[in-house]
Structure formats: structure tokens, C-alpha cells
C-alpha atoms as a PDB file:
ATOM      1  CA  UNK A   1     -12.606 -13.364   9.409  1.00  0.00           C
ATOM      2  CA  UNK A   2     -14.532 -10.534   8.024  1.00  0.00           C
ATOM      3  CA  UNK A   3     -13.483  -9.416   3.904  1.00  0.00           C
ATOM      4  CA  UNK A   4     -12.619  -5.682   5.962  1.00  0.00           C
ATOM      5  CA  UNK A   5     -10.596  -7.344   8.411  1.00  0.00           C
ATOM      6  CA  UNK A   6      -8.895  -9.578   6.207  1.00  0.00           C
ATOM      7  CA  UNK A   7      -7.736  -6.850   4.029  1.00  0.00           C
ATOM      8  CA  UNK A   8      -6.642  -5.187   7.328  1.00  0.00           C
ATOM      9  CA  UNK A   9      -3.951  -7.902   8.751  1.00  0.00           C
ATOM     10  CA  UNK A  10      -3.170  -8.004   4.705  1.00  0.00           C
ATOM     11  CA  UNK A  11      -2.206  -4.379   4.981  1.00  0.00           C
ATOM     12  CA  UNK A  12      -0.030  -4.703   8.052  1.00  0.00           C
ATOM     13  CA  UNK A  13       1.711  -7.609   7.004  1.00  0.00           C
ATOM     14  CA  UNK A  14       2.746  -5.898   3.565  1.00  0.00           C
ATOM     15  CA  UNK A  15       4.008  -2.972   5.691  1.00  0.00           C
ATOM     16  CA  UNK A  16       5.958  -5.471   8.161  1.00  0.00           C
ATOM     17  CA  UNK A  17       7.323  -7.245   5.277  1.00  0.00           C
ATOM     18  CA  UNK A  18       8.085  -4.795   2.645  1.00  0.00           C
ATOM     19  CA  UNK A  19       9.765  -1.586   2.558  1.00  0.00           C
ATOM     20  CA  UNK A  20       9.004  -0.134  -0.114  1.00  0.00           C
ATOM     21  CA  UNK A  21      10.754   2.827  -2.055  1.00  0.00           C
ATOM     22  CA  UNK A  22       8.903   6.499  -1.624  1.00  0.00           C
ATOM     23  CA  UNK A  23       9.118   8.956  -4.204  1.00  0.00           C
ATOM     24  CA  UNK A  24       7.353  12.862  -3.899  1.00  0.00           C
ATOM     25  CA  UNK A  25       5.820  13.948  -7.003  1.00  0.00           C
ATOM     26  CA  UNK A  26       4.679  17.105  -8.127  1.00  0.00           C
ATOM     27  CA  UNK A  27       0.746  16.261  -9.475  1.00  0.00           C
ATOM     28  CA  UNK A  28      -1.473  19.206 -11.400  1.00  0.00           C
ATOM     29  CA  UNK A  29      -3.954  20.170  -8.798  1.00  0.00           C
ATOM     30  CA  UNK A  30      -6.977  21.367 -10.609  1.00  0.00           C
ATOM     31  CA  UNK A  31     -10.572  22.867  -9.452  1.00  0.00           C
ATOM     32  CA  UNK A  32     -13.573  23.185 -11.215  1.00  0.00           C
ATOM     33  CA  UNK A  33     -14.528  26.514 -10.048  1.00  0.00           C
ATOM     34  CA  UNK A  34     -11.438  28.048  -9.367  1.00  0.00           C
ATOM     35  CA  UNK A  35      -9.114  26.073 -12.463  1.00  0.00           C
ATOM     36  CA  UNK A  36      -5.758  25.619 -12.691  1.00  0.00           C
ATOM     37  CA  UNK A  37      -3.990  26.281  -9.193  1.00  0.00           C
ATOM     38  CA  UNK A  38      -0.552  25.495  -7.602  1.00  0.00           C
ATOM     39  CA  UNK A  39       0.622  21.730  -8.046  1.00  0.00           C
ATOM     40  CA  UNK A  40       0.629  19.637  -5.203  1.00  0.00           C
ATOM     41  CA  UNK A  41       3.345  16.722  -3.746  1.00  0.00           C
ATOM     42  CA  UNK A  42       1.790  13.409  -3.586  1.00  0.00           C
ATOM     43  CA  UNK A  43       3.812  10.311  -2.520  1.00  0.00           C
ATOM     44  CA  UNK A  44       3.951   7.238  -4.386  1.00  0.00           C
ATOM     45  CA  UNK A  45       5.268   4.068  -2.622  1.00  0.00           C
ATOM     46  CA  UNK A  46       6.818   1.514  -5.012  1.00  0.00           C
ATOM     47  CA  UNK A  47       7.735  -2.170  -4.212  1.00  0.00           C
ATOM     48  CA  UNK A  48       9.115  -4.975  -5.826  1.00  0.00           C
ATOM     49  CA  UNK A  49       6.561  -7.721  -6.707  1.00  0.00           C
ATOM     50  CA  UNK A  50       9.219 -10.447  -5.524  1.00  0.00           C
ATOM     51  CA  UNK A  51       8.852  -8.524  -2.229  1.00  0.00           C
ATOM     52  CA  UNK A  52       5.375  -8.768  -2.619  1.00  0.00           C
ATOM     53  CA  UNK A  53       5.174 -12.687  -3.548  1.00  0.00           C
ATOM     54  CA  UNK A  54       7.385 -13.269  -0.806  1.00  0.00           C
ATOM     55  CA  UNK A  55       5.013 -11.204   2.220  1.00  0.00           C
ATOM     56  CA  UNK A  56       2.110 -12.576   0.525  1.00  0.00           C
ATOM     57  CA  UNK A  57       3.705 -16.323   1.425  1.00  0.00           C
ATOM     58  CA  UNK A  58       4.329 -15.229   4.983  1.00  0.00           C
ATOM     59  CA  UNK A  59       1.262 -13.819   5.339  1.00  0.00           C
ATOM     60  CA  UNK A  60      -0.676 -17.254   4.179  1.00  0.00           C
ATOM     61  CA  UNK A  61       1.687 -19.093   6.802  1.00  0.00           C
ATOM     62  CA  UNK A  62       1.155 -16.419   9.455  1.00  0.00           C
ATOM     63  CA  UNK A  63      -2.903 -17.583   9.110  1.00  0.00           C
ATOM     64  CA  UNK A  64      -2.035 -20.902   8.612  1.00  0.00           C
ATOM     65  CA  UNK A  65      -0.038 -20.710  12.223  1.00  0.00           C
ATOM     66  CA  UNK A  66      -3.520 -18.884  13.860  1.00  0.00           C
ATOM     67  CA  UNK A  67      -5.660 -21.589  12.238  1.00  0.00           C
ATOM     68  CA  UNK A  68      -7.660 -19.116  10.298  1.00  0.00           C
END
């Protein structure tokens, strides 16, 4: 399994595993030619790391399971 695909089924499996909280945010949006404009929403996704721990062990089993 290729480092890129790897870090793919790792990615999937976090988001089949965890839910994790989502919070909009107001960020300073700045441009160098143009400077300070209008502030922009970004959303931050939070998680709880025994969450994590925990998709990260059914994750390892999941591969174990494929023989991979």
C-alpha cells in the first residue's frame, strides 16, 4: 500500500469512526495588494483524542482483517 493511499483509507476511517464537533469561525482575511478586507468563516473540526486512539485501533484491525 502506497504512503498516499495509506493516508487515504486513514482518512475515511477517522471520518467513519469519529464525529467530530464543528465550529464556524470568523478568521482576518488579509491581501497583500488590496490589505485588510472583510473576515471570512472557516470551519474547524475538533475531536476527542480518546476518539481518535480508539479509530486508530480499528483502523490497525480493519488492515489486520485485509492482511495488509
Amino acid at each position: 500500500m502506497k504512503l498516499s493511499e495509506f493516508t487515504a483509507a486513514f482518512a475515511q476511517a477517522l471520518k467513519e469512526h469519529i464525529r467530530p464537533t464543528s465550529y464556524e469561525v470568523l478568521t482576518n482575511n488579509w491581501d497583500p495588494t488590496y490589505g485588510q478586507q472583510d473576515p471570512r468563516v472557516e470551519t474547524l473540526e475538533l475531536f476527542s483524542l480518546d476518539e481518535l486512539y480508539m479509530a486508530i485501533d480499528k483502523f490497525g484491525e480493519e488492515l489486520r482483517e485485509k492482511g495488509e
